[in-house]
Protein backbone atom coordinates (compact mmCIF):
# COMPACT_ATOMS: atom_id res chain seq x y z
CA UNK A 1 70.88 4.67 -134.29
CA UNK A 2 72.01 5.08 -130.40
CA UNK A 3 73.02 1.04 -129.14
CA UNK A 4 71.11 1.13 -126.29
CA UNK A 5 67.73 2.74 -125.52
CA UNK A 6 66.37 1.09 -122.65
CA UNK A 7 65.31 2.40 -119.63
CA UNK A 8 68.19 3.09 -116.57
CA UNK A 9 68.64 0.19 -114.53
CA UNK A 10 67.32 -2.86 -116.77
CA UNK A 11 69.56 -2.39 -119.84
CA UNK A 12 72.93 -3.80 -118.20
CA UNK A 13 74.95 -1.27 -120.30
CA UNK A 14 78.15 -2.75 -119.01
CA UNK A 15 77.09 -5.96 -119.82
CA UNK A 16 76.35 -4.88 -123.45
CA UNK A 17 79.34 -3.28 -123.57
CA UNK A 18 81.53 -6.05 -122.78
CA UNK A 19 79.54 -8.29 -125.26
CA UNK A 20 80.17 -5.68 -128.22
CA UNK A 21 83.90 -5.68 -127.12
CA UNK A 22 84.18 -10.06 -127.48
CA UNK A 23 81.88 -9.60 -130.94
CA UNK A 24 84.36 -7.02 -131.81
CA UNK A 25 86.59 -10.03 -132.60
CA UNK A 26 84.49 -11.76 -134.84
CA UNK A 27 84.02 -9.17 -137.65
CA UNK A 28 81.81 -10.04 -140.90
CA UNK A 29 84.62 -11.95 -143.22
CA UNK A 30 84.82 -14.28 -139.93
CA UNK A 31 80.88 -15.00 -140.16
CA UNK A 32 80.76 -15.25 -144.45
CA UNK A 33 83.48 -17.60 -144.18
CA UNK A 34 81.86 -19.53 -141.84
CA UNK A 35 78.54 -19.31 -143.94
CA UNK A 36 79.97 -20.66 -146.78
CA UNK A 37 81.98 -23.37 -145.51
CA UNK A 38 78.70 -24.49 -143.11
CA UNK A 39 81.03 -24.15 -139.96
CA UNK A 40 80.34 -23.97 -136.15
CA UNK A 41 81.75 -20.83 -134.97
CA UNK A 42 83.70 -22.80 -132.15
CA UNK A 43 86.28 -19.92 -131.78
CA UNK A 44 83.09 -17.58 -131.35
CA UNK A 45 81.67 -19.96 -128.42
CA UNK A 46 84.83 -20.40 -126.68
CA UNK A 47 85.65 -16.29 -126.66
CA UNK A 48 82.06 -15.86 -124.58
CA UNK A 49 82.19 -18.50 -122.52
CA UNK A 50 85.55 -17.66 -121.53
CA UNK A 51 84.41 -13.98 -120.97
CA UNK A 52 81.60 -15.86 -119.03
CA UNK A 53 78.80 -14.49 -120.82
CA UNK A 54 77.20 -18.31 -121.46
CA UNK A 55 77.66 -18.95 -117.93
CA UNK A 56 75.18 -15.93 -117.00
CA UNK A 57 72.30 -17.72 -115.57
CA UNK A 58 74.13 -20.32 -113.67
CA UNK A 59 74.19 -19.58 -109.62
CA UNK A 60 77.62 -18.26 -108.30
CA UNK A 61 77.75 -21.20 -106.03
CA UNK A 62 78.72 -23.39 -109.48
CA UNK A 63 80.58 -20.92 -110.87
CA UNK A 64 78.22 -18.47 -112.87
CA UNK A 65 77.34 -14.82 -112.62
CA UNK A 66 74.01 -15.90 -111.30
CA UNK A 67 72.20 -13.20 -113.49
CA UNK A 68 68.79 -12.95 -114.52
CA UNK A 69 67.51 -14.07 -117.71
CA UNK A 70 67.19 -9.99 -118.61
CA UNK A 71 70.47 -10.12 -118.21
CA UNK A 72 70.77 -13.17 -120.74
CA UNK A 73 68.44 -11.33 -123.14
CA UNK A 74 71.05 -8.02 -123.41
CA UNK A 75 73.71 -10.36 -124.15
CA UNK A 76 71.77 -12.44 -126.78
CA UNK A 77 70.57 -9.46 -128.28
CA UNK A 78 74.27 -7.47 -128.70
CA UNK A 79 75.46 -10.46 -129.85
CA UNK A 80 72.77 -10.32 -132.91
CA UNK A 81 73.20 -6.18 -133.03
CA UNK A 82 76.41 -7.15 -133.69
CA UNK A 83 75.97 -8.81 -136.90
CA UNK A 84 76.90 -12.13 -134.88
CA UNK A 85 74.44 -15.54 -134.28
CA UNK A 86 73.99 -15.82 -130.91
CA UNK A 87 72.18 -19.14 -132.44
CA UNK A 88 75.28 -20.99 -132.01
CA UNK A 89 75.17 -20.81 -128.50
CA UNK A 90 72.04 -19.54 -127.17
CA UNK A 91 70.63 -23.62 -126.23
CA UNK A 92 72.97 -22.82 -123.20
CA UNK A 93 70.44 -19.94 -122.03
CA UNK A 94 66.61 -21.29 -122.59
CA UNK A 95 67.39 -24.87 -121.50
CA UNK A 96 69.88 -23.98 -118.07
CA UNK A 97 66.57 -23.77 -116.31
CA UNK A 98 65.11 -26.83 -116.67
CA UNK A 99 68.38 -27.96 -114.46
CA UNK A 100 68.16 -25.21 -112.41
CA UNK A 101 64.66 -25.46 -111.36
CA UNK A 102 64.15 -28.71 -111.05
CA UNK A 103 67.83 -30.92 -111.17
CA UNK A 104 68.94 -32.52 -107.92
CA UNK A 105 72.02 -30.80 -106.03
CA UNK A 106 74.40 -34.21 -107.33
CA UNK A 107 72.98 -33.52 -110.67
CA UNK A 108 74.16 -29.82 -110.72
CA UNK A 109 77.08 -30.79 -108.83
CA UNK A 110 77.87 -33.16 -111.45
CA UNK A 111 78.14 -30.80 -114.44
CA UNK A 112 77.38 -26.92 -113.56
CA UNK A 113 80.70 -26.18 -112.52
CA UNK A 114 82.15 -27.90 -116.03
CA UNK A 115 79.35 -25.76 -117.92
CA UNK A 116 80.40 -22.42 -115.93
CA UNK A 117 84.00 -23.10 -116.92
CA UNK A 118 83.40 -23.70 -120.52
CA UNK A 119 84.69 -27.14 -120.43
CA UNK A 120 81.62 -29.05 -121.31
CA UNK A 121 78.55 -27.66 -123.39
CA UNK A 122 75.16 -28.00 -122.77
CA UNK A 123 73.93 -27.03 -126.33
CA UNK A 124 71.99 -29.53 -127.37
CA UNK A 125 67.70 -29.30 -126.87
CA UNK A 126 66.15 -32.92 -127.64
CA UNK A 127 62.55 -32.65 -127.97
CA UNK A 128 61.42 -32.02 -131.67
CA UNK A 129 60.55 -35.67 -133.40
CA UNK A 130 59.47 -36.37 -136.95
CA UNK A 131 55.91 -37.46 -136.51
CA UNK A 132 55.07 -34.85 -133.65
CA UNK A 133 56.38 -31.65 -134.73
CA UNK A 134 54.74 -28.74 -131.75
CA UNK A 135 52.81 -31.88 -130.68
CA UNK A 136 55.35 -32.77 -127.60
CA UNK A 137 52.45 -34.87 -125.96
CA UNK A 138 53.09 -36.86 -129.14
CA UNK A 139 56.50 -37.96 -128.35
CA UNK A 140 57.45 -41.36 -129.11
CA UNK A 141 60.95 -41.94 -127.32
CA UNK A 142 61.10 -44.07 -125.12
CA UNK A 143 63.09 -44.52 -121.86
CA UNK A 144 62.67 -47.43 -120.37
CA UNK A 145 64.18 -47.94 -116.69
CA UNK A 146 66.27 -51.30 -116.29
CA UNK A 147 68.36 -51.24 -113.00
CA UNK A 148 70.52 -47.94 -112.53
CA UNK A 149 69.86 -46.98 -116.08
CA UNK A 150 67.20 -45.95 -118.86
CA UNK A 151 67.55 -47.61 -122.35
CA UNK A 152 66.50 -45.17 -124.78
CA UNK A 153 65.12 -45.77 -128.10
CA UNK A 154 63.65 -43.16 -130.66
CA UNK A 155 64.40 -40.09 -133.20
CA UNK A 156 64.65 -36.68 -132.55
CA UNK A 157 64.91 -33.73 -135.69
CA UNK A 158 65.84 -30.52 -135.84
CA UNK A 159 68.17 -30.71 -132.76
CA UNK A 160 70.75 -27.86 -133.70
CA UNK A 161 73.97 -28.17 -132.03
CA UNK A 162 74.09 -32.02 -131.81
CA UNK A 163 77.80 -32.38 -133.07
CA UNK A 164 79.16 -29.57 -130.90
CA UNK A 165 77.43 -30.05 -127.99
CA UNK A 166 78.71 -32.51 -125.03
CA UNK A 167 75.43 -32.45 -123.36
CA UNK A 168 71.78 -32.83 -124.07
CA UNK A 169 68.49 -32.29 -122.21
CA UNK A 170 66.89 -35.04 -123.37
CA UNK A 171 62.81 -35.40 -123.56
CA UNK A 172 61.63 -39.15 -123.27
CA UNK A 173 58.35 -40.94 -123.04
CA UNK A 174 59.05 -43.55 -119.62
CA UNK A 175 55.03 -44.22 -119.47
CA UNK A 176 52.94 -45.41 -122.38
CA UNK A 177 50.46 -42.46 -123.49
CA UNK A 178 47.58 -44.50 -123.79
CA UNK A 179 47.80 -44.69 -119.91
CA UNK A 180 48.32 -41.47 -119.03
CA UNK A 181 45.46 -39.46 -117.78
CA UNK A 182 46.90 -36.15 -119.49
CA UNK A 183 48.20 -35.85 -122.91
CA UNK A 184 51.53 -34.41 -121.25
CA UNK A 185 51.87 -37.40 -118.66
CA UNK A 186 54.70 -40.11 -118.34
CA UNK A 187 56.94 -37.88 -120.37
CA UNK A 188 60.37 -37.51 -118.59
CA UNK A 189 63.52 -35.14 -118.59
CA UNK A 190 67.58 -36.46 -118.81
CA UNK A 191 70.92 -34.98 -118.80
CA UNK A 192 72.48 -36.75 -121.54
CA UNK A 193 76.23 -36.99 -122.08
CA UNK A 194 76.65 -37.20 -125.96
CA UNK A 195 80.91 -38.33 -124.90
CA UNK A 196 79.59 -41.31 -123.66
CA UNK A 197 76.52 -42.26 -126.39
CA UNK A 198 78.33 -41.64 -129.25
CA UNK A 199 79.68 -44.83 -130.95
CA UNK A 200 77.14 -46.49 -128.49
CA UNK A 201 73.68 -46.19 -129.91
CA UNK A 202 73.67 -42.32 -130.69
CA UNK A 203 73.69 -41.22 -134.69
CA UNK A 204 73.82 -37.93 -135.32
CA UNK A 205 73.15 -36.67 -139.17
CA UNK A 206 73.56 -33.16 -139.80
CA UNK A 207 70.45 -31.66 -141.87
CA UNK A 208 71.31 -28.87 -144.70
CA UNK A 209 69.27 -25.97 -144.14
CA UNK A 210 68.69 -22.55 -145.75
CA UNK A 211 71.20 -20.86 -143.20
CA UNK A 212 74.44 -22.15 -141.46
CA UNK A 213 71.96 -23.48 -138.31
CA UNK A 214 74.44 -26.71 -137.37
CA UNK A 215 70.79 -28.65 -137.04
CA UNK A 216 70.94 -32.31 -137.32
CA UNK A 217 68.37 -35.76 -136.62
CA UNK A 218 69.64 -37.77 -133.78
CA UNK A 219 68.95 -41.50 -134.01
CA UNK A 220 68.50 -43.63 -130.31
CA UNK A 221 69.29 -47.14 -130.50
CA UNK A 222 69.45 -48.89 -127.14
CA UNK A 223 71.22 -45.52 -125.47
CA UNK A 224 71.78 -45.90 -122.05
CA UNK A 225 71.64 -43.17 -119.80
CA UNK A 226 72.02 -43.32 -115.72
CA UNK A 227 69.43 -43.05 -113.32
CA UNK A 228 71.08 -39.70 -111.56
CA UNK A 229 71.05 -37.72 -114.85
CA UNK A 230 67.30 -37.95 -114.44
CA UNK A 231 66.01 -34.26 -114.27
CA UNK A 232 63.22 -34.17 -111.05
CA UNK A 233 60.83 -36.49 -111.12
CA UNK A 234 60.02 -39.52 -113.72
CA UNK A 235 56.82 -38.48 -115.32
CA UNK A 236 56.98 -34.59 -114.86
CA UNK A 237 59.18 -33.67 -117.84
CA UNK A 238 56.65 -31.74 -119.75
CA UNK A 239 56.06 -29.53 -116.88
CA UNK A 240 59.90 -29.13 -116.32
CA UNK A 241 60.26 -28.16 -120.29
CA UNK A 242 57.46 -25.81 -119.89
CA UNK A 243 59.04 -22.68 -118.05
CA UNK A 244 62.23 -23.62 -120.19
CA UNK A 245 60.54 -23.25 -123.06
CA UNK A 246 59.20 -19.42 -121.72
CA UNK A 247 62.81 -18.73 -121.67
CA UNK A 248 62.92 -19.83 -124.93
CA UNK A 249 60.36 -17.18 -126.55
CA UNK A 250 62.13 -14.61 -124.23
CA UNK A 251 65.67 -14.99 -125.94
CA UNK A 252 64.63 -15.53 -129.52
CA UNK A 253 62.97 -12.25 -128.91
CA UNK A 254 65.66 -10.95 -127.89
CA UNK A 255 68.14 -12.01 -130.68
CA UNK A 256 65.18 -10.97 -133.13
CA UNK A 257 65.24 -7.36 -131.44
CA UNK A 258 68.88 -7.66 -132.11
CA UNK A 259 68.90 -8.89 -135.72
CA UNK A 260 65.80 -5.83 -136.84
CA UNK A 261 68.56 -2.89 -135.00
CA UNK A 262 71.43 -4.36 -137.08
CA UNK A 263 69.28 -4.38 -140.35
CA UNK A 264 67.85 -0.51 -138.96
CA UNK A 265 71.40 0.86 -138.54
CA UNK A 266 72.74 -1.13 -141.59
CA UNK A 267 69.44 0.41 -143.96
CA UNK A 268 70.08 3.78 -142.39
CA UNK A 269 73.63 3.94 -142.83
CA UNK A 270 73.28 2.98 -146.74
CA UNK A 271 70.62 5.27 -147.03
CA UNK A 272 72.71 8.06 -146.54
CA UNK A 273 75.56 7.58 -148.38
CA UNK A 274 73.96 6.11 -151.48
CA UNK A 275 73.80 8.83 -153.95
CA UNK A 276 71.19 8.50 -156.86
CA UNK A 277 69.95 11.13 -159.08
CA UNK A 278 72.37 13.42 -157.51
CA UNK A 279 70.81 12.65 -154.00
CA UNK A 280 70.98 9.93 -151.29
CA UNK A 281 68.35 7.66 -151.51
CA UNK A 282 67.12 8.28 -147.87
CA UNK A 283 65.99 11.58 -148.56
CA UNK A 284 63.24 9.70 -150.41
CA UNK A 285 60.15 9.11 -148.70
CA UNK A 286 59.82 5.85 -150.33
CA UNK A 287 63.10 4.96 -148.38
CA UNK A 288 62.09 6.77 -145.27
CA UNK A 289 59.08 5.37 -144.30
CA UNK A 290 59.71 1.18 -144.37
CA UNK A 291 62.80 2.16 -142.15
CA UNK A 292 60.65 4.82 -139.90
CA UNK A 293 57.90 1.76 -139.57
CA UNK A 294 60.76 -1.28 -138.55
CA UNK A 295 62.34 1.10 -136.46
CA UNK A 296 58.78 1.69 -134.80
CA UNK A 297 58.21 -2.25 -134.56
CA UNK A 298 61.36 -2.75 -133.23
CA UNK A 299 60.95 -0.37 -130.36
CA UNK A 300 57.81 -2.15 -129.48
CA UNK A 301 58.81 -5.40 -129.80
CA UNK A 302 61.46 -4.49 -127.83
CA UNK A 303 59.37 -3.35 -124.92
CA UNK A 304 57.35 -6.45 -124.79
CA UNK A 305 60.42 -8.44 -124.61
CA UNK A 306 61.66 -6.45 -121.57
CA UNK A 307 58.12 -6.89 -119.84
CA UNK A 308 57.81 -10.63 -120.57
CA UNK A 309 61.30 -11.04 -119.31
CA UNK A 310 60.89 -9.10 -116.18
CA UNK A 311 57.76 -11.18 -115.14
CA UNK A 312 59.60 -14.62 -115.77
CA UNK A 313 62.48 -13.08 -113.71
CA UNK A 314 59.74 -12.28 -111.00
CA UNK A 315 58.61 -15.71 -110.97
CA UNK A 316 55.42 -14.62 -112.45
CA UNK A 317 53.32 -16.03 -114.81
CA UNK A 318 54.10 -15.02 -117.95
CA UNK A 319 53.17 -17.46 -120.98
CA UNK A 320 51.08 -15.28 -123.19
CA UNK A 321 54.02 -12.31 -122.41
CA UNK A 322 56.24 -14.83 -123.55
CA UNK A 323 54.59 -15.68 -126.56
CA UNK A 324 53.94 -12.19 -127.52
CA UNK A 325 57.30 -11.09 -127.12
CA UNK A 326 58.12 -13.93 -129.54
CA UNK A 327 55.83 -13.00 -132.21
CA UNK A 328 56.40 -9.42 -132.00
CA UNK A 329 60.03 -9.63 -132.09
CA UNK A 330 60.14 -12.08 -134.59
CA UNK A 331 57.70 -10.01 -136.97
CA UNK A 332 59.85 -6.77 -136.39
CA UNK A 333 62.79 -8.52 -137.49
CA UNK A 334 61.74 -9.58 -140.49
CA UNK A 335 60.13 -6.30 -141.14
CA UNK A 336 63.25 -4.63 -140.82
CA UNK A 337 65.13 -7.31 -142.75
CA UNK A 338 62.67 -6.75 -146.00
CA UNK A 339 63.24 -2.88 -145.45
CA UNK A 340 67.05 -3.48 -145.35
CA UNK A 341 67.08 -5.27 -148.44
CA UNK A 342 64.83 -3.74 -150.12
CA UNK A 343 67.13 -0.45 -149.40
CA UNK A 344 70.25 -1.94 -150.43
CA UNK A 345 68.70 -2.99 -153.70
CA UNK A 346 70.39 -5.39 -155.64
CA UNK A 347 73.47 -5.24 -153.59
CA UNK A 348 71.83 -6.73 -150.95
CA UNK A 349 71.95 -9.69 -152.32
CA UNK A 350 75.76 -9.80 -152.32
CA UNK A 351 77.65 -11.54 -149.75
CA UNK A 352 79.88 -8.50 -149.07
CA UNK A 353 77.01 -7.01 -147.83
CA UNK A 354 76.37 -9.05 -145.42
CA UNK A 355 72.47 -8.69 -145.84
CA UNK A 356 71.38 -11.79 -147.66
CA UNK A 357 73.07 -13.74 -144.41
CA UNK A 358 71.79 -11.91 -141.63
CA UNK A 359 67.96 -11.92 -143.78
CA UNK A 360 68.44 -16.09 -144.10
CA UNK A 361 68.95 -16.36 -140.62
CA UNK A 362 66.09 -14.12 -139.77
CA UNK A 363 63.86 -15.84 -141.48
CA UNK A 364 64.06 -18.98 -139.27
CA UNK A 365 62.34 -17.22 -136.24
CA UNK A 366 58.97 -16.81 -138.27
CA UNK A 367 58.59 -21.10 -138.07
CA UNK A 368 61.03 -21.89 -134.89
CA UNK A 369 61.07 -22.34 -132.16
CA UNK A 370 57.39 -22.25 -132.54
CA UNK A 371 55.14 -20.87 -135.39
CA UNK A 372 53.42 -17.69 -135.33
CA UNK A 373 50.01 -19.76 -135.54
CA UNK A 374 50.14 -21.70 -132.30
CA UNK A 375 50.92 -18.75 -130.28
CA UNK A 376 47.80 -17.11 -132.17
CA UNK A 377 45.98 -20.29 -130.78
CA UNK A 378 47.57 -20.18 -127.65
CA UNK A 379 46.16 -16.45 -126.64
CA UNK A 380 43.03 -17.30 -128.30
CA UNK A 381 42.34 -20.17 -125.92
CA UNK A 382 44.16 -18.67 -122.81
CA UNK A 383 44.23 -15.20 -122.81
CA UNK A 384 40.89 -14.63 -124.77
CA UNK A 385 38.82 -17.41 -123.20
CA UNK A 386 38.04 -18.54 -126.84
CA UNK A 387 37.50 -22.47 -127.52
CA UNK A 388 40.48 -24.57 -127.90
CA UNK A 389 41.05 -24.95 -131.44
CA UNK A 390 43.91 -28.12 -131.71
């Protein structure tokens, strides 16, 4: 299967290039051993963002390439081609705008250039809690303003990155809900600096998943965070999170395109040389036509990402695009992850294979960063008009 099959002009082929060359590094036995030992690919981050691939979206004037996030999608999505995880590193992409869009100059002044550089990492998304799950109006955090500072007090789950991350963007409730005239009101955004916290309020506890995700539970207990690392304006961080969370859909869907072309070229390749009954296997319809169909769902997936992308870059609006690229992405993946498998037969389940990793990791984007249900519900209500239904 050709690497790249996007239209001249918004498929950054040198970009993807240099990407594959920095993967190129980090060949499978590097990713199993990490697997099985649960390890943060911290080699893997620091040979991108010294290549300055995680500094993409930043502005020149801090020290980024000031590229779009179509830009950020291509890398994201060679990185997964690759038979890399892009997931150990991509927080540094979806929440970047959130600062950019709506962070004071001192604020960006303050840590941009450090993030460009690769000497402090902004991995770390704090917004998921126990008791509110997708509910973010439900957020029970609090950060409560005394002087030049916010006291914060709460729980956050399912905040991958936590213990390799310097930085967080931090969601906080700094207005009681039952005053708010909105659901989403009196919730607020913060810059973090984990450095400082830890040892001084801030537990993290790393949570054992299904795949090597580095997700943990992060525990608040009277963490104090300056005034300046307040993102905009007190009260407006569910709007800020909002466009960040666009982003979001945008590059999952574009490490999902990513993971179903690995699985593609890795079911293809094996279908060829596997020789059964004095044949290969993918002269076999049976074979043939799951592969044919993921490939198929891939390519279209693929498109929506591209169009979803280009209206965000536009300045557009582009939720439901967003969503759908998501969805469809996510569902093409995992199409072509069962078709993989299913091709490799029981050797797919061995680690030398590399399969069974790549189809654990896959898995994830069916629930996170937000289930296939509540984007159904979302187009429902806002695209088709329908009642709200939640």
């Amino acid at each position: 299967m050709r690497r790249s099959e996007g239209p001249p002009g918004e498929d950054y082929p040198d970009i993807r290039e240099g990407v594959r060359k920095v993967c190129a590094e980090f060949p499978a036995e590097y990713w199993r051993k990490l697997d099985r030992e649960r390890g943060y690919p911290a080699e893997f981050v620091k040979a991108l963002s010294a290549a300055g691939y995680l500094a993409a979206l930043i502005p020149e004037t801090y020290g980024g390439s000031g590229l779009p996030l179509a830009a950020a999608a291509a890398i994201l999505e060679e990185i997964q081609f690759a038979g890399c995880n892009g997931a150990a590193c991509h927080a540094q992409m979806y929440v970047m705008g959130a600062l950019l869009r709506h962070g004071g100059e001192a604020l960006k002044q303050k840590y941009l250039p450090d993030i460009a550089a690769g000497a402090l990492r902004l991995q770390a998304f704090g917004v998921t809690e126990p008791d509110s799950g997708t509910d973010t109006s439900a957020t029970k955090t609090v950060a409560t303003r005394q002087g030049e500072r916010y006291i914060v007090n709460g729980q956050k789950i399912w905040t991958s990155r936590a213990e390799h991350s310097d930085l967080m963007v931090l969601l906080a409730r700094t207005a009681p809900r039952e005053r708010a005239k909105k659901r989403s009101d009196g919730l607020s955004l913060f810059i973090l600096d984990m450095r400082e916290a830890k040892g001084r309020g801030l537990t993290i506890r790393p949570i054992r998943t299904m795949m090597n995700h580095s997700t943990t539970e992060v525990f608040f207990d009277n963490v104090a965070i300056p005034a300046e690392n307040l993102v905009g304006e007190e009260g407006e961080g569910f709007r800020y999170i909002l466009s960040g969370m666009n982003a979001e859909r945008i590059l999952i869907g574009a490490e999902c395109v990513g993971d179903a072309k690995w699985f593609i070229a890795k079911a293809v390749e094996y279908a060829r040389s596997r020789i059964v009954f004095d044949r290969p296997i993918g002269q076999n319809q049976g074979v043939q036509f799951p592969i044919a169909k993921a490939y198929a769902q891939m390519r279209a997936a693929e498109l929506m990402v591209r169009q979803a992308a280009l209206l965000f870059d536009s300045g557009a609006e582009c939720g439901a695009e967003a969503n759908m690229a998501k969805m469809l992405a996510a569902e093409a993946s995992w199409a072509a992850a069962e078709a993989c498998l299913q091709t490799h037969g029981g050797f797919g389940f061995a680690e030398e294979y590399d399969v069974e990793r790549k189809f654990r990791e896959t898995r994830l984007y069916q629930v996170a960063p937000i289930s296939t249900n509540l984007i159904l519900s979302h187009l429902a209500e806002h695209v088709l008009g329908l009642p709200r239904s939640y």
